[in-house]
N, C-alpha and C. Protein backbone atom coordinates (compact mmCIF):
# COMPACT_ATOMS: atom_id res chain seq x y z
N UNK A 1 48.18 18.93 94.41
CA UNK A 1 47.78 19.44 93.12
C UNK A 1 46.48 20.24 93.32
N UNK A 2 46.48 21.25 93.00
CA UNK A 2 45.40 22.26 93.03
C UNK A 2 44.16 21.77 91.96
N UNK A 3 43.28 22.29 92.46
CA UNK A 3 41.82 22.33 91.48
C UNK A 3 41.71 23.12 90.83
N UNK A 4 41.14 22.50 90.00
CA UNK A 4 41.00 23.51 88.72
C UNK A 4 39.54 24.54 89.11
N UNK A 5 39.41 25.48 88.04
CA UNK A 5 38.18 26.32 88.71
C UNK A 5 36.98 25.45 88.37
N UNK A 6 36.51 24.88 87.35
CA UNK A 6 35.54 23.94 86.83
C UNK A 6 35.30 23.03 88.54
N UNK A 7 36.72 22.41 88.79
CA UNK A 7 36.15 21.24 90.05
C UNK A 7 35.91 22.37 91.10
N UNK A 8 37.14 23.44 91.32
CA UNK A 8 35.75 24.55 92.64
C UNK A 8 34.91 24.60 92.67
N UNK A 9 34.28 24.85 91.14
CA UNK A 9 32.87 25.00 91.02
C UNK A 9 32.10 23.99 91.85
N UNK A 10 32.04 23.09 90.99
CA UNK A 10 31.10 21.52 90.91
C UNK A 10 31.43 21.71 92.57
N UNK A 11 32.81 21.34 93.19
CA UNK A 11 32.51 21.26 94.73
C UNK A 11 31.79 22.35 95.87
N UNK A 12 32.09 23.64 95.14
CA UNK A 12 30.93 24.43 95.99
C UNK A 12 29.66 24.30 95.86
N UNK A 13 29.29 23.97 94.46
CA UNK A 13 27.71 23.91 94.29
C UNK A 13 27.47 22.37 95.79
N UNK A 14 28.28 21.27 95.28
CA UNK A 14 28.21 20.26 96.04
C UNK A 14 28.13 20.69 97.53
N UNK A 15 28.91 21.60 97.88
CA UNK A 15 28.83 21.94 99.15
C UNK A 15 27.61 22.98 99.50
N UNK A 16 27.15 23.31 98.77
CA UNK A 16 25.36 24.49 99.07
C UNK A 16 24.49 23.24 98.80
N UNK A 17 24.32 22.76 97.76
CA UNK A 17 23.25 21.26 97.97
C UNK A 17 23.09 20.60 99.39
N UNK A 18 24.92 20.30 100.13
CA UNK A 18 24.56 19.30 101.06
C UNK A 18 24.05 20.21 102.08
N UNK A 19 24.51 21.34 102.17
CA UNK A 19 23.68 22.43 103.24
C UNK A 19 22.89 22.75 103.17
N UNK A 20 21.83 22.46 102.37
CA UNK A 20 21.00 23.28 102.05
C UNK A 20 19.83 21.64 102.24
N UNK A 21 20.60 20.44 102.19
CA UNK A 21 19.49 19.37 102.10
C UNK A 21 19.29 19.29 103.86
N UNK A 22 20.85 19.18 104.07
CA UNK A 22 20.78 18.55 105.63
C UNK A 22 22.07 19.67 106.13
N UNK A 23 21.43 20.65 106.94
CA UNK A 23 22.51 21.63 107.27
C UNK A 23 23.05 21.15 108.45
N UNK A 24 22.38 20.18 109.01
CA UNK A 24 22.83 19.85 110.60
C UNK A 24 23.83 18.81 110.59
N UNK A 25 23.91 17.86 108.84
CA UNK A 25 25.03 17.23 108.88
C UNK A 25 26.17 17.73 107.94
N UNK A 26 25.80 18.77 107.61
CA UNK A 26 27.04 19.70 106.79
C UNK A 26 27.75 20.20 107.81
N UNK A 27 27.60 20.70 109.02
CA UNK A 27 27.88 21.54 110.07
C UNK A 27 29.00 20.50 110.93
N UNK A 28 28.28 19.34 111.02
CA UNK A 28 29.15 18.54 111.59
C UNK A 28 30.12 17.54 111.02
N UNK A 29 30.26 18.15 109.61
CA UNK A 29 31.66 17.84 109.09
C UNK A 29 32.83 18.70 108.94
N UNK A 30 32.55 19.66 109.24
CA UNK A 30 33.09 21.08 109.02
C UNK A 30 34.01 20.92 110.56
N UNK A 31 35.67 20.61 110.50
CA UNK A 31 36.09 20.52 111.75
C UNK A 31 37.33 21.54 111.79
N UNK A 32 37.09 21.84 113.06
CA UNK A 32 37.57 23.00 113.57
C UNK A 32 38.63 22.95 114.61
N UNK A 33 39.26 24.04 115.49
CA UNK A 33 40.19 22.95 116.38
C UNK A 33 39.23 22.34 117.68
N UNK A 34 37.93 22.94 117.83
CA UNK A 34 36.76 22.01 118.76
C UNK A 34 37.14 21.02 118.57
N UNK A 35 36.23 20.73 117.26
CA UNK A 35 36.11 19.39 116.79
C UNK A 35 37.55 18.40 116.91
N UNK A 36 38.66 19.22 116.58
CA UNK A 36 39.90 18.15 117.06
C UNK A 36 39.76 17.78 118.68
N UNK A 37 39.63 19.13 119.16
CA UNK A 37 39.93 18.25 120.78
C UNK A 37 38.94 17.25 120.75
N UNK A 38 37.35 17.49 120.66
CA UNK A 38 36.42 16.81 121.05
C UNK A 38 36.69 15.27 120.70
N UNK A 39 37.36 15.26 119.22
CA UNK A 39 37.61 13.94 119.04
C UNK A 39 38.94 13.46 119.77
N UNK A 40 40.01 14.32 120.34
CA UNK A 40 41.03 13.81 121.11
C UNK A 40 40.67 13.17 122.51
N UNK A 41 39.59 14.01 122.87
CA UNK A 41 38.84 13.62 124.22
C UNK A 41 37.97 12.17 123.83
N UNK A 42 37.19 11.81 122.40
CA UNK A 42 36.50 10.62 122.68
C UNK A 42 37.82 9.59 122.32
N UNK A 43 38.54 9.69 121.99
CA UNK A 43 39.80 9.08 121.84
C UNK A 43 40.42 8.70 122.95
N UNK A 44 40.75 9.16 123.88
CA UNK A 44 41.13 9.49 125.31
C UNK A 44 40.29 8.85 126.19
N UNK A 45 38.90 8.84 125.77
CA UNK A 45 37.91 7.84 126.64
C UNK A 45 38.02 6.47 126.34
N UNK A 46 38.17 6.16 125.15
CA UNK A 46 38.37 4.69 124.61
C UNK A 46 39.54 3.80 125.27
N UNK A 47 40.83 4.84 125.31
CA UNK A 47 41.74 4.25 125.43
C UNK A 47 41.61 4.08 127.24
N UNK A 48 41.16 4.62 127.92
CA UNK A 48 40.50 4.66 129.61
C UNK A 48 39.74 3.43 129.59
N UNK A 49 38.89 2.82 128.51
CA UNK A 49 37.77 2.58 128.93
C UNK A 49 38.77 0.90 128.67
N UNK A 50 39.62 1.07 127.45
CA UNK A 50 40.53 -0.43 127.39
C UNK A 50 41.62 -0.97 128.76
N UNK A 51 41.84 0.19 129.42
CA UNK A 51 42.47 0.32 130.84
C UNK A 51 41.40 -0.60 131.48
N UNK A 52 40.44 0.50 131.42
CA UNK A 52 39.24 -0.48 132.52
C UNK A 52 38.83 -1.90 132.49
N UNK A 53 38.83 -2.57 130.76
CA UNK A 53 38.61 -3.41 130.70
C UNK A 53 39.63 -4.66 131.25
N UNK A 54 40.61 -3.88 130.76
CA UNK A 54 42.46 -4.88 131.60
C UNK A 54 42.06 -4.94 133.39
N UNK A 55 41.67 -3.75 134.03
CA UNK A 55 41.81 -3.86 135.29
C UNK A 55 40.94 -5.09 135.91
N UNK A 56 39.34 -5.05 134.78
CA UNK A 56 38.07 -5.74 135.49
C UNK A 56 38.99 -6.94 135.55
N UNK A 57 39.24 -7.27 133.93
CA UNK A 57 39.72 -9.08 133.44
C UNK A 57 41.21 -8.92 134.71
N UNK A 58 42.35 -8.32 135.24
CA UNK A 58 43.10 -8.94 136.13
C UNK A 58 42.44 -8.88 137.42
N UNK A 59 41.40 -8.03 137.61
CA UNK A 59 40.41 -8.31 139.31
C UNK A 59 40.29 -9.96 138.73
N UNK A 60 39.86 -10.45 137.79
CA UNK A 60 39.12 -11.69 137.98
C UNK A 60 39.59 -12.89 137.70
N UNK A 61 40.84 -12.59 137.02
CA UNK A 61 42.16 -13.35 137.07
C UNK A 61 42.39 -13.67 137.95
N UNK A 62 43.28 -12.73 138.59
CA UNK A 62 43.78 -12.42 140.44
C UNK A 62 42.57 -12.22 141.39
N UNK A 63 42.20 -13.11 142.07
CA UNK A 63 40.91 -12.78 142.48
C UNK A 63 41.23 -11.49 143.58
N UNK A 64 41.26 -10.55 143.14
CA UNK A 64 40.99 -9.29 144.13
C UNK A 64 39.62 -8.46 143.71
N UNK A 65 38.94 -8.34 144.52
CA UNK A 65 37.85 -7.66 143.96
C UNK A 65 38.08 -5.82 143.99
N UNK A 66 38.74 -5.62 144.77
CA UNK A 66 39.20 -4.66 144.57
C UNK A 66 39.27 -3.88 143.53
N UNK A 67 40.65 -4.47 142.81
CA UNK A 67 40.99 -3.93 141.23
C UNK A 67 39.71 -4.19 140.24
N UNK A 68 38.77 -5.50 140.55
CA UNK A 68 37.93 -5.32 139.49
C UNK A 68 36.63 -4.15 139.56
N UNK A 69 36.58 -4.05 141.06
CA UNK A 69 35.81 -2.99 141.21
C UNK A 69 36.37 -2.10 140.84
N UNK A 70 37.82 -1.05 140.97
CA UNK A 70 38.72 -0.15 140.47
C UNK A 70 38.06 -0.32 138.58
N UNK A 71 38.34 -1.02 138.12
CA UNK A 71 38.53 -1.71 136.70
C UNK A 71 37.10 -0.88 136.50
N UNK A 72 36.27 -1.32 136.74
CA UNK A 72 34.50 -1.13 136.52
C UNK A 72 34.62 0.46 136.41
N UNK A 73 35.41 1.25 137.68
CA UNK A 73 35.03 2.18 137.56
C UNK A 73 36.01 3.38 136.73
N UNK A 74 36.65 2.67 136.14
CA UNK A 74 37.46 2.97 135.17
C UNK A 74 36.79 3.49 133.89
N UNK A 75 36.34 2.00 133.55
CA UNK A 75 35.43 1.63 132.46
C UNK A 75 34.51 2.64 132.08
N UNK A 76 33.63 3.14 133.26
CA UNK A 76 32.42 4.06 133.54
C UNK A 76 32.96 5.52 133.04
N UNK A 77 34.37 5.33 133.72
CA UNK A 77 34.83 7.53 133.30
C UNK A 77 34.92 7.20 131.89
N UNK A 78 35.83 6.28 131.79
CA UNK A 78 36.20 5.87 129.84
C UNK A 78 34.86 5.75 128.68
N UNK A 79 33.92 5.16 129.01
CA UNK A 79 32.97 5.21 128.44
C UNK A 79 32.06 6.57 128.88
N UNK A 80 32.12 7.44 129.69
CA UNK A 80 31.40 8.37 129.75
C UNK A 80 32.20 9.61 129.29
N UNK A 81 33.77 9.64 129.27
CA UNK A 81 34.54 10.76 128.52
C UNK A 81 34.27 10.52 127.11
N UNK A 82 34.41 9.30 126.11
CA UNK A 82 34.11 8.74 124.92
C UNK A 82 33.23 9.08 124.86
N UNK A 83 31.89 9.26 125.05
CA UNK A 83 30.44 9.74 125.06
C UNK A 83 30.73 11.24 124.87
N UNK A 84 31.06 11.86 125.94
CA UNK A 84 31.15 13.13 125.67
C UNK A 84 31.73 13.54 124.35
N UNK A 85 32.79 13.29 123.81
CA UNK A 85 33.53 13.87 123.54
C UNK A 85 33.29 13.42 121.61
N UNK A 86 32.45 12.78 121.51
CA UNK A 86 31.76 12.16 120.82
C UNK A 86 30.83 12.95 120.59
N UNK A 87 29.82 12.93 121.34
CA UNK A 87 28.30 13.91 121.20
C UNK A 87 28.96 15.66 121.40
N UNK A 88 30.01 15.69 122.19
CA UNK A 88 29.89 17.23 121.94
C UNK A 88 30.25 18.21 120.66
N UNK A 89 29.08 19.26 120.44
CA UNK A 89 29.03 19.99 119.40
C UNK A 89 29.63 21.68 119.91
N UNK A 90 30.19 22.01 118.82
CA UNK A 90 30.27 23.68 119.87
C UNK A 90 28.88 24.54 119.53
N UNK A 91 28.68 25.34 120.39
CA UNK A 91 27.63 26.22 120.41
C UNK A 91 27.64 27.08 119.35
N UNK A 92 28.55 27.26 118.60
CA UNK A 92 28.40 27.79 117.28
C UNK A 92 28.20 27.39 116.03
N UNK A 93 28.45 26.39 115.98
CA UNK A 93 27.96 25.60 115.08
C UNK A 93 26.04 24.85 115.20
N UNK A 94 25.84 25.03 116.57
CA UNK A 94 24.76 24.53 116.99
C UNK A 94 24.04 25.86 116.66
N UNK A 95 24.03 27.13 116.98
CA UNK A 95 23.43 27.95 116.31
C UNK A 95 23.68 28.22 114.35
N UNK A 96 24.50 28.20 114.01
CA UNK A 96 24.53 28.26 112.43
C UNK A 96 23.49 27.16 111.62
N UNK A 97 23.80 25.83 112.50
CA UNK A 97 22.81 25.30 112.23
C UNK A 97 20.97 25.53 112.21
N UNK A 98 20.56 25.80 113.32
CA UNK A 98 19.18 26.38 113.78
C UNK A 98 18.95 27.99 112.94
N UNK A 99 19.96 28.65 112.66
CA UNK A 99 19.94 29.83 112.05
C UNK A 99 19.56 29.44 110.26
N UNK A 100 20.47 28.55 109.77
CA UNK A 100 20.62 27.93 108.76
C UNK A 100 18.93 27.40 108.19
N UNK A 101 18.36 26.70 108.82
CA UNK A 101 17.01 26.26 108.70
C UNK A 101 15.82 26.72 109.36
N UNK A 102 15.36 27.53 109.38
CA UNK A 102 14.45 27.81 110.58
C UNK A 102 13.56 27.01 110.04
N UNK A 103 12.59 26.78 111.25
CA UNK A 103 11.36 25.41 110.57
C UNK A 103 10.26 25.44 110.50
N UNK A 104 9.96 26.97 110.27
CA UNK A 104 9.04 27.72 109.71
C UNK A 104 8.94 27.44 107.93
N UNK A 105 10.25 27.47 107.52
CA UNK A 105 10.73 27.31 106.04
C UNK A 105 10.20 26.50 105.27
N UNK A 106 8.88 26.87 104.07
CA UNK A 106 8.62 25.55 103.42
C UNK A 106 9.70 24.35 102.59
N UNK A 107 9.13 23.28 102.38
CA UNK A 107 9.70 22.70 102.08
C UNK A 107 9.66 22.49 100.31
N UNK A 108 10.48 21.62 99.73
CA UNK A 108 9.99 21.64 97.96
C UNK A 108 8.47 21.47 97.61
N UNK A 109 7.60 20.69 98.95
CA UNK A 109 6.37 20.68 98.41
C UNK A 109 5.48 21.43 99.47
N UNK A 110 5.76 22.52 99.59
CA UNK A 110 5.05 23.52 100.23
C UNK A 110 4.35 23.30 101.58
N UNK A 111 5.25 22.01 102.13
CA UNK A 111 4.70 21.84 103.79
C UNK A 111 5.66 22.18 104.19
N UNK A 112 5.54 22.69 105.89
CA UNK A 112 6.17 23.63 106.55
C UNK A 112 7.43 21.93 107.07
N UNK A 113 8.73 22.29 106.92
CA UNK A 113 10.06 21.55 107.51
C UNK A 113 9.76 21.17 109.04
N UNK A 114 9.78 19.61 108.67
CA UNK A 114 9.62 19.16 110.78
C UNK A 114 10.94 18.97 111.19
N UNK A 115 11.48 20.19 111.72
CA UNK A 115 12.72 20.47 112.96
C UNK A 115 12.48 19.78 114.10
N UNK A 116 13.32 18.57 115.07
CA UNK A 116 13.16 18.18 116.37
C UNK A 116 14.52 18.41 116.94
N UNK A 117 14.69 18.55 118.15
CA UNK A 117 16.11 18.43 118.86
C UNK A 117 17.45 17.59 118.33
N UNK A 118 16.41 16.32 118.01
CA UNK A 118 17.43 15.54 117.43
C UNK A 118 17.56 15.14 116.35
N UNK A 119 15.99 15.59 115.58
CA UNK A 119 16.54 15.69 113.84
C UNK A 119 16.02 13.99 113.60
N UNK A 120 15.30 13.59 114.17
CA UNK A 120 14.86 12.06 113.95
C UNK A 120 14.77 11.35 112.99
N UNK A 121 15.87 10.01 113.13
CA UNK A 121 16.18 9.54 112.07
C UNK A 121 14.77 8.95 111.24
N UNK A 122 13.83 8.46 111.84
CA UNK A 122 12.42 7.90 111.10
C UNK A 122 11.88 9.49 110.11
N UNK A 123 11.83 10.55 110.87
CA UNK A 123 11.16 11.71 110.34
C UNK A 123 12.11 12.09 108.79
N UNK A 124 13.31 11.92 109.02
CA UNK A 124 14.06 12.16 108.03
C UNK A 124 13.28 11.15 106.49
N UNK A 125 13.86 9.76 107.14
CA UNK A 125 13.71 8.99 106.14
C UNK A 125 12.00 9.38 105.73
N UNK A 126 10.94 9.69 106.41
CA UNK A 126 9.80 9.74 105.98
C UNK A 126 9.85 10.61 104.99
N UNK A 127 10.21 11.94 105.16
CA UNK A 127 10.76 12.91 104.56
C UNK A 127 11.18 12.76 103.25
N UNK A 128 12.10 12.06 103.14
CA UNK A 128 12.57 11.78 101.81
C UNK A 128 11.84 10.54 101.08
N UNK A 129 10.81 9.26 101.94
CA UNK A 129 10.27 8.64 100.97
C UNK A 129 9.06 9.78 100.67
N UNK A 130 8.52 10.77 101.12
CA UNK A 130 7.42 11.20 100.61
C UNK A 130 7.57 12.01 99.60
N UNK A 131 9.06 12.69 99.48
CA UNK A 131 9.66 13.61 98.49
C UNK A 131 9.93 12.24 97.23
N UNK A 132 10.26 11.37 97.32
CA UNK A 132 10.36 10.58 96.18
C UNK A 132 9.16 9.83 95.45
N UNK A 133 7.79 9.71 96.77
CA UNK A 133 6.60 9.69 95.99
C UNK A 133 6.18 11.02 95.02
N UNK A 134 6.18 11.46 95.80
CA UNK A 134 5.93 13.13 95.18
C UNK A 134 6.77 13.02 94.14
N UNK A 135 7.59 13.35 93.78
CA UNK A 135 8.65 13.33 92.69
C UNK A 135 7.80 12.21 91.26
N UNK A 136 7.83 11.23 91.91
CA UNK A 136 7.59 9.95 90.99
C UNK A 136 5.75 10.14 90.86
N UNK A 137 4.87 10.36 91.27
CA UNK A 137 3.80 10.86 91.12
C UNK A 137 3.40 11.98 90.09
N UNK A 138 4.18 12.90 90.07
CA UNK A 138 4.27 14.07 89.68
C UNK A 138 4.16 14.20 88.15
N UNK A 139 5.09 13.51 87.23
CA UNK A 139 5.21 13.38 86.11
C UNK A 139 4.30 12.76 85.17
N UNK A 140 4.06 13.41 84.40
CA UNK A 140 2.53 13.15 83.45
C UNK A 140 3.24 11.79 82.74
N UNK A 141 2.48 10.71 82.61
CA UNK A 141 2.28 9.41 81.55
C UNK A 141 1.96 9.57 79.89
């Protein structure tokens, strides 16, 4: 069932708000066929990494150390493909993002936006309790 133009609306505005609050997690909802493989690949690691875990537990069943060493290093590709494939972003989206905010850009209360590599979850939340003092401060009694 199609949307009506009223809910387009409301959802585009919804969609410039969330970009416009946090562009770096608007970006990474936005999936593409990257984003499918990337998640087929951390998918693909998991299911490696449940291999690995079967191989360690029959090394230690069956006492062969062998297979549990095999098993371990199973485990290691499975949990390190899952990682990847998990954390990887495409480079275009990694620039739209950085393009999207430069962090020069003031903010609602006229201090300059703190941009880090990783967007730090403490800096965030500071961020927004100081925007809600501010906010709640603000209003005359």
């Amino acid at each position: 069932m199609p949307l009506s133009e009223h809910e387009q609306r409301l959802l585009e505005q919804m969609e410039r708000a969330l970009y416009a609050e946090d562009p770096k997690f608007a970006t990474s909802l936005r999936s593409g066929p990257s984003a499918r493989a990337s998640r087929g690949r951390a998918a693909m690691g998991v299911l490696i990494l449940i291999v690995g875990v079967a191989m360690l537990m029959g090394g230690v069943i069956v006492p062969l150390i062998a297979l549990g060493v095999a098993g371990f290093v199973v485990m290691v590709v499975g949990a390190t493909l899952a990682y990847s494939g998990l954390r990887a972003r495409p480079a275009s989206e990694t620039a739209d993002a950085e393009t999207a905010a430069p962090s020069d850009q003031p903010t609602q209360q006229g201090r300059p936006a703190k941009q880090q590599p990783g967007g730090g979850l403490m800096d965030r939340l500071e961020e927004r309790w100081r925007r809600r003092r501010d906010e709640g401060t603000g209003s005359p009694q």
